[in-house]
N, C-alpha and C. Protein backbone atom coordinates (compact mmCIF):
# COMPACT_ATOMS: atom_id res chain seq x y z
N UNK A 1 33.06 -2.47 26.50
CA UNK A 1 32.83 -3.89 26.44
C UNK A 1 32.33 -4.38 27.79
N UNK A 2 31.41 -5.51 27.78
CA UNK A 2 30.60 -5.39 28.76
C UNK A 2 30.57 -7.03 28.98
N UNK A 3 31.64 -7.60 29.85
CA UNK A 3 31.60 -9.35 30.11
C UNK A 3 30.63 -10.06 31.24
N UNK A 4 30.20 -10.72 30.76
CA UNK A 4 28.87 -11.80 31.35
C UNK A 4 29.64 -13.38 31.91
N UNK A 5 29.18 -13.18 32.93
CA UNK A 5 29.72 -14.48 33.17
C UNK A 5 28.29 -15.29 33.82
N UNK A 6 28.55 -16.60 33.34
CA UNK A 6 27.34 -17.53 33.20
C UNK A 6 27.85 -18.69 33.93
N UNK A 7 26.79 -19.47 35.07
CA UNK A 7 26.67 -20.53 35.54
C UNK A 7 25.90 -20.78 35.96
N UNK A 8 25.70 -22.13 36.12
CA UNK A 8 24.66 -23.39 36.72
C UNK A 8 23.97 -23.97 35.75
N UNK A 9 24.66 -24.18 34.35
CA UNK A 9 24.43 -25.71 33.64
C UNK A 9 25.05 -26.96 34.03
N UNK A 10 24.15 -28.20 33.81
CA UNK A 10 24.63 -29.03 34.30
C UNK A 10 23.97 -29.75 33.28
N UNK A 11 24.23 -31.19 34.02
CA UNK A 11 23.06 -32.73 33.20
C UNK A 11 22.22 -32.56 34.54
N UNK A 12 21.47 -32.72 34.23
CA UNK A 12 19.70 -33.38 34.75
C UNK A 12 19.07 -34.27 34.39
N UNK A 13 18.05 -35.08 35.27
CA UNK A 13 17.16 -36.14 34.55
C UNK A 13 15.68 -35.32 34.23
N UNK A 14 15.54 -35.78 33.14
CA UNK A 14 14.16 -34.95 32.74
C UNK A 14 12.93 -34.95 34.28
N UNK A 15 12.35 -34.00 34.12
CA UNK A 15 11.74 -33.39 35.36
C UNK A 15 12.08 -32.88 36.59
N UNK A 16 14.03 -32.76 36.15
CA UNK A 16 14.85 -32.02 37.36
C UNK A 16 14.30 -30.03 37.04
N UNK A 17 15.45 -29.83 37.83
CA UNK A 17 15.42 -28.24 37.61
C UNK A 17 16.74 -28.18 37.98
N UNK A 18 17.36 -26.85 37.10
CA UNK A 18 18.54 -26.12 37.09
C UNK A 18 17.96 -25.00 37.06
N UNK A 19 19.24 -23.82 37.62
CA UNK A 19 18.83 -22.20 37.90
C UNK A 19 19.94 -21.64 37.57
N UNK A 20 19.90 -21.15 36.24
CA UNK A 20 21.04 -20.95 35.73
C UNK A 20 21.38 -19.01 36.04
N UNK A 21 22.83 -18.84 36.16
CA UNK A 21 22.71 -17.26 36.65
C UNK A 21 23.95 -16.47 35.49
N UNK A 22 23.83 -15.31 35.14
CA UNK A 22 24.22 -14.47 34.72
C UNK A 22 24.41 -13.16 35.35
N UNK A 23 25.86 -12.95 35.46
CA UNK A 23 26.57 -11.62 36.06
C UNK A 23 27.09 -10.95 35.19
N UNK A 24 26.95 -9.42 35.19
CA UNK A 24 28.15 -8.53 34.87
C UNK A 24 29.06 -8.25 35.37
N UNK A 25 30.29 -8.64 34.62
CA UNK A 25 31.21 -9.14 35.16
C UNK A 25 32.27 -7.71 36.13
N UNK A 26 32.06 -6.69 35.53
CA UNK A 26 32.54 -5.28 35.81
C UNK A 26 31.98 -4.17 36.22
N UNK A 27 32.32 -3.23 36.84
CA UNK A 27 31.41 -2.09 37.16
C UNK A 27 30.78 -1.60 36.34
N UNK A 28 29.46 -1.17 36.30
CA UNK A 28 29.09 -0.30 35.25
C UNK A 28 28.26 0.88 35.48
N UNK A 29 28.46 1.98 34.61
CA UNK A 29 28.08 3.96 35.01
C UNK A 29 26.62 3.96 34.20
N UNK A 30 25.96 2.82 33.65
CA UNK A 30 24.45 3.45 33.30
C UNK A 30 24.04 2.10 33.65
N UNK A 31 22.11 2.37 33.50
CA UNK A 31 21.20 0.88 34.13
C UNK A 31 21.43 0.08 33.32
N UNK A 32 21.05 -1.24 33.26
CA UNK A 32 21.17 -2.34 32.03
C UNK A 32 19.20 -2.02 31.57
N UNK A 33 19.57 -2.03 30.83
CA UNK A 33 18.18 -2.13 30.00
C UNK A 33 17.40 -3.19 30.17
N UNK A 34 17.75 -4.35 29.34
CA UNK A 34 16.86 -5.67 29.66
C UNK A 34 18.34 -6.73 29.62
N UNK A 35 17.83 -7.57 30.41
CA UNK A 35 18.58 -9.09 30.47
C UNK A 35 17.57 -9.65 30.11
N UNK A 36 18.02 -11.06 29.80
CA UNK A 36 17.58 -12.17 28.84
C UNK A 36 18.27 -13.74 28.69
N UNK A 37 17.38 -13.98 28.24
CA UNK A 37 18.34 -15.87 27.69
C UNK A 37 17.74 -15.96 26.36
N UNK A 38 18.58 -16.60 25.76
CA UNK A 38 18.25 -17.24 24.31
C UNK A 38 19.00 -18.76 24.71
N UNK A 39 18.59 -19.89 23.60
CA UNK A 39 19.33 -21.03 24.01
C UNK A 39 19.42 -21.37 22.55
N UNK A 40 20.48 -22.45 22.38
CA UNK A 40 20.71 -23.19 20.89
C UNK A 40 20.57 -24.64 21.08
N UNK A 41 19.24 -25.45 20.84
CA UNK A 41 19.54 -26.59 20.66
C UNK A 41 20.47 -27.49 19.91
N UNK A 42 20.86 -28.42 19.48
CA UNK A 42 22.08 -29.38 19.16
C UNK A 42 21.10 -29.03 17.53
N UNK A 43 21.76 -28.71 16.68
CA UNK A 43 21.49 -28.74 15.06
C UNK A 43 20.32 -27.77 15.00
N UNK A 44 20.13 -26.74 15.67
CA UNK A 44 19.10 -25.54 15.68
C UNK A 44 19.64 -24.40 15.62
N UNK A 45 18.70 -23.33 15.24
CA UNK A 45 19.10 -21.91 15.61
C UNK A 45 19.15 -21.15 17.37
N UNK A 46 19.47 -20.54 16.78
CA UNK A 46 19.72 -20.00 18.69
C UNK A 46 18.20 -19.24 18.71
N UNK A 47 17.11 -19.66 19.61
CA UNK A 47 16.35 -19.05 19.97
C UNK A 47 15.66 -18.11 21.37
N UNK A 48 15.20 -17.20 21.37
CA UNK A 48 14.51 -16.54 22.71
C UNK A 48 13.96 -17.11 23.44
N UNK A 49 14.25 -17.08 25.32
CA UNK A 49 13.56 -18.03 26.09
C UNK A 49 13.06 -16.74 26.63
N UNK A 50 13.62 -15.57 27.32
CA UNK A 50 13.08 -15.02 27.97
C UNK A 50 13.64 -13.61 28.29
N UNK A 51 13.10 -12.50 28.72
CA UNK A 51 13.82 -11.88 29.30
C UNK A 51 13.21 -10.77 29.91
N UNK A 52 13.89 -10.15 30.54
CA UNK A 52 13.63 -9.17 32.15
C UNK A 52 13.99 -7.78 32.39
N UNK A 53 12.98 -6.44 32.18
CA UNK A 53 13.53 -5.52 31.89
C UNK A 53 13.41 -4.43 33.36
N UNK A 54 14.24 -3.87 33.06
CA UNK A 54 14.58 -3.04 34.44
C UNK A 54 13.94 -3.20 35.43
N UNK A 55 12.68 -2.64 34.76
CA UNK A 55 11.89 -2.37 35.94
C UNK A 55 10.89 -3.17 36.47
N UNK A 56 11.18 -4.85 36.09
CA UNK A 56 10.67 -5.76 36.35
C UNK A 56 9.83 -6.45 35.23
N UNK A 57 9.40 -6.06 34.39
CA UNK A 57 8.24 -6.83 33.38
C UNK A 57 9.32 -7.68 32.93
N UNK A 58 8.76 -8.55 32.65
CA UNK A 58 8.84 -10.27 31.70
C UNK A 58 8.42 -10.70 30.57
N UNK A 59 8.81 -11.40 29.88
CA UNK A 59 8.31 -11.65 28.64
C UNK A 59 9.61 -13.33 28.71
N UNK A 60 8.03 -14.10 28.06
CA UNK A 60 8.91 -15.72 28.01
C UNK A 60 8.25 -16.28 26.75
N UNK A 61 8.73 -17.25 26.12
CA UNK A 61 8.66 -17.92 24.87
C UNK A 61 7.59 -19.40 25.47
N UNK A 62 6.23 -19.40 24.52
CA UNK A 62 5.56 -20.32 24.99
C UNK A 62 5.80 -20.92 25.40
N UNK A 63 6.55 -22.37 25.08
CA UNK A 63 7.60 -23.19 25.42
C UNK A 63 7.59 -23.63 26.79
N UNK A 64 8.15 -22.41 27.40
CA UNK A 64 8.91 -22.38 28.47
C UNK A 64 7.97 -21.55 29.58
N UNK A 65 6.74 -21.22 29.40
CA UNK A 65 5.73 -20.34 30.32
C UNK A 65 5.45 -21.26 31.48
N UNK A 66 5.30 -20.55 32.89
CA UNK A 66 4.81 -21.92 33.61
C UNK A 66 6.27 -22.70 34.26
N UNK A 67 7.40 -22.98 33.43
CA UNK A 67 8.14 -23.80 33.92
C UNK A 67 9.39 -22.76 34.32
N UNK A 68 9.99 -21.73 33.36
CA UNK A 68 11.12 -20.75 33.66
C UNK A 68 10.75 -19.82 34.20
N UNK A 69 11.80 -19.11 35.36
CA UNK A 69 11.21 -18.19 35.96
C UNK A 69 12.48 -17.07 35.70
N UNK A 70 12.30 -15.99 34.98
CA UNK A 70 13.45 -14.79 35.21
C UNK A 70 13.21 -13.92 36.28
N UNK A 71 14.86 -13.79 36.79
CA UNK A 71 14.47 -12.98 37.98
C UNK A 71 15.94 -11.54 37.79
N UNK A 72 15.82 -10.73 38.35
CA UNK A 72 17.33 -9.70 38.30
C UNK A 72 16.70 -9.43 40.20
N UNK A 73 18.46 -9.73 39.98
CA UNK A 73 18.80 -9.80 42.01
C UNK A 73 18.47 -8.26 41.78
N UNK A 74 19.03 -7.68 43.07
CA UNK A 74 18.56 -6.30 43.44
C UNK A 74 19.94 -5.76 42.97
N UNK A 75 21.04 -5.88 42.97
CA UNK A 75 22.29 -5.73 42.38
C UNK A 75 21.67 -4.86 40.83
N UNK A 76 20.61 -5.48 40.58
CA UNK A 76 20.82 -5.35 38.65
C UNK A 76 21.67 -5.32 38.07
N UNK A 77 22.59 -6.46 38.32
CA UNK A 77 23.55 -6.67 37.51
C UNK A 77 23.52 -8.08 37.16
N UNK A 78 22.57 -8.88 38.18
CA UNK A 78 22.57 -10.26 37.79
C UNK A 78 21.22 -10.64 37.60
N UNK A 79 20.83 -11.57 36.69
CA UNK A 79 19.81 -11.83 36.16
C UNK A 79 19.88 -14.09 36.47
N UNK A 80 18.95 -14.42 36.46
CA UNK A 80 18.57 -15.96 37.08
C UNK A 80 17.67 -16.60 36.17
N UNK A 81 17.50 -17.63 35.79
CA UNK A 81 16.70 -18.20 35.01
C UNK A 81 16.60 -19.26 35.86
N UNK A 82 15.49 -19.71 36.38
CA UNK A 82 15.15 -21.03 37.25
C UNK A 82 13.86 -21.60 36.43
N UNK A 83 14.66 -23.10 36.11
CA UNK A 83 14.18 -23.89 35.19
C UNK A 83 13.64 -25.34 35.86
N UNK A 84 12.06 -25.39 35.88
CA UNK A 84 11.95 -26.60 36.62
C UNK A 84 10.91 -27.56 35.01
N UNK A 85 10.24 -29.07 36.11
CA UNK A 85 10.05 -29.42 34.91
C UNK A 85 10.91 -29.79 33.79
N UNK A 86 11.98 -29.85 33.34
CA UNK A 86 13.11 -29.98 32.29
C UNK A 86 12.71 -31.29 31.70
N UNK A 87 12.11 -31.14 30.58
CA UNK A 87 12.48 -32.31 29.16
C UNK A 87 13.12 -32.60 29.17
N UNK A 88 14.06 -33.79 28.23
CA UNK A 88 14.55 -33.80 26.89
C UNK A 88 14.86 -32.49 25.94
N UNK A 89 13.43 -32.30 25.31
CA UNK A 89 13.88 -30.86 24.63
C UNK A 89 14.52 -30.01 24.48
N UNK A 90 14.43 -29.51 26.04
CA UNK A 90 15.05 -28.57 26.55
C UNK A 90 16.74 -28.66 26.37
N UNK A 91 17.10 -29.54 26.00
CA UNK A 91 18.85 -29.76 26.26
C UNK A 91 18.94 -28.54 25.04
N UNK A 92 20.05 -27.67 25.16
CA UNK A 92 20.83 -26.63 24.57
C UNK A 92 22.10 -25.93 25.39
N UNK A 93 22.54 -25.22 24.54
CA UNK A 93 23.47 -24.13 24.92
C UNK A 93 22.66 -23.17 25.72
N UNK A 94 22.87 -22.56 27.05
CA UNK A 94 22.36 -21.21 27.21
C UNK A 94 22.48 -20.49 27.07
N UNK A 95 22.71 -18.87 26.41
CA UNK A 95 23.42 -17.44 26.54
C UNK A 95 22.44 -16.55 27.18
N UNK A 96 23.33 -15.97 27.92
CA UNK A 96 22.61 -14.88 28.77
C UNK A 96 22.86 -13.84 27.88
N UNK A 97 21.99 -12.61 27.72
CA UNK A 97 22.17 -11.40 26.62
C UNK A 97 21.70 -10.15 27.69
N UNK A 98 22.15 -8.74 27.13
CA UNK A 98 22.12 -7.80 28.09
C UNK A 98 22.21 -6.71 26.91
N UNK A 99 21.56 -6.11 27.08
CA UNK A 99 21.14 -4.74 26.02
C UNK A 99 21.40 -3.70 27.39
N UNK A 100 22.58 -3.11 27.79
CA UNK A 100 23.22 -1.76 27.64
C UNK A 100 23.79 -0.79 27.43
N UNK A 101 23.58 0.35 27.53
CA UNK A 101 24.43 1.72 26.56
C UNK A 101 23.81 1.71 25.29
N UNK A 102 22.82 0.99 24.77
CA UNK A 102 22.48 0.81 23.06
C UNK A 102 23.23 -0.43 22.87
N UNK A 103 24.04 -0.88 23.70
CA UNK A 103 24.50 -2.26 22.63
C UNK A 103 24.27 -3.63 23.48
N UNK A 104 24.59 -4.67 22.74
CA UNK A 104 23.93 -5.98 22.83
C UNK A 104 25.18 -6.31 23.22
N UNK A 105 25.08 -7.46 24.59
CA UNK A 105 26.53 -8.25 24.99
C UNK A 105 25.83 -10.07 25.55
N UNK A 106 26.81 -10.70 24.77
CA UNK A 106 26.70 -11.98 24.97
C UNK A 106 27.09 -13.11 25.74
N UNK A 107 26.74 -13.63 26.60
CA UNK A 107 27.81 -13.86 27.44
C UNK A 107 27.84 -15.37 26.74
N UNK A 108 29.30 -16.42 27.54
CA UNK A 108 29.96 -17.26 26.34
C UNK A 108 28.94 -18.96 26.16
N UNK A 109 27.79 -18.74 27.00
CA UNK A 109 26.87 -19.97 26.87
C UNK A 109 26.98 -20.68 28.08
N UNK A 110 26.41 -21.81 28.41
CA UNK A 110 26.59 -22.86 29.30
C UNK A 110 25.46 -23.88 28.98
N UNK A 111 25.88 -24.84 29.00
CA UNK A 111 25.34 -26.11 28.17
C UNK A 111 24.26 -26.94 29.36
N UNK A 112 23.19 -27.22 29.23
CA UNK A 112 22.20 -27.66 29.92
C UNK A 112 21.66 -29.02 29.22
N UNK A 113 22.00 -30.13 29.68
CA UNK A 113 21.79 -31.72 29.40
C UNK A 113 20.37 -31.98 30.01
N UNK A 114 19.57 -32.22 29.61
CA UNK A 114 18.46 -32.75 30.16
C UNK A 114 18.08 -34.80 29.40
N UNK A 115 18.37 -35.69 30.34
CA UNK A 115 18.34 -36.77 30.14
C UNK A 115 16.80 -37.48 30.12
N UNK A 116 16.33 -38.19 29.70
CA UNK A 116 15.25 -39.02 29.56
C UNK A 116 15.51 -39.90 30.70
């Protein structure tokens, strides 16, 4: 079992920025594969924002191109989402996600307010 711990949601006024971060929370004996974010807007499905694989390549959800930036510290254990520009829209849940060993781990969300 593999715990994620997540921070730097907050409220913002639309066209702020938040940089939200994701850790593994414990030691771990193999690489992480890819880190990632998905988010759940208020009465939506949880969708893909982005995510960051070992060895650096990226992949981001139109949406969000241009404005989110994924990064994994040199640790590779922590992964960053720096979010500028911020809508309205944008308000959701965040989860950070981590595909290692073959399995998928979720970490518990953090809620990102973006105000008009």
């Amino acid at each position: 079992q593999v715990q994620l711990i997540e921070s730097g949601g907050g409220s913002v006024q639309a066209g702020g920025s938040l940089n939200l971060s994701c850790e593994v929370a414990e030691r771990i004996f193999h690489p992480i594969s890819i880190m990632g974010w998905y988010r759940q807007p208020p009465g939506k499905e949880r969708e893909f924002i982005a995510n960051i694989i070992s060895a650096g390549s990226t992949n981001y959800v139109a949406s969000v191109k241009g404005r989110f930036t994924i990064s994994l510290l040199i640790n590779k254990r922590t992964t960053t989402l720096q979010m500028n520009s911020l809508p309205p829209a944008d308000t959701a849940v965040y989860y950070c996600i981590v595909l290692y060993n073959g399995d998928s781990y979720w970490g518990q969300g953090t809620q990102v307010t973006v105000s008009s």
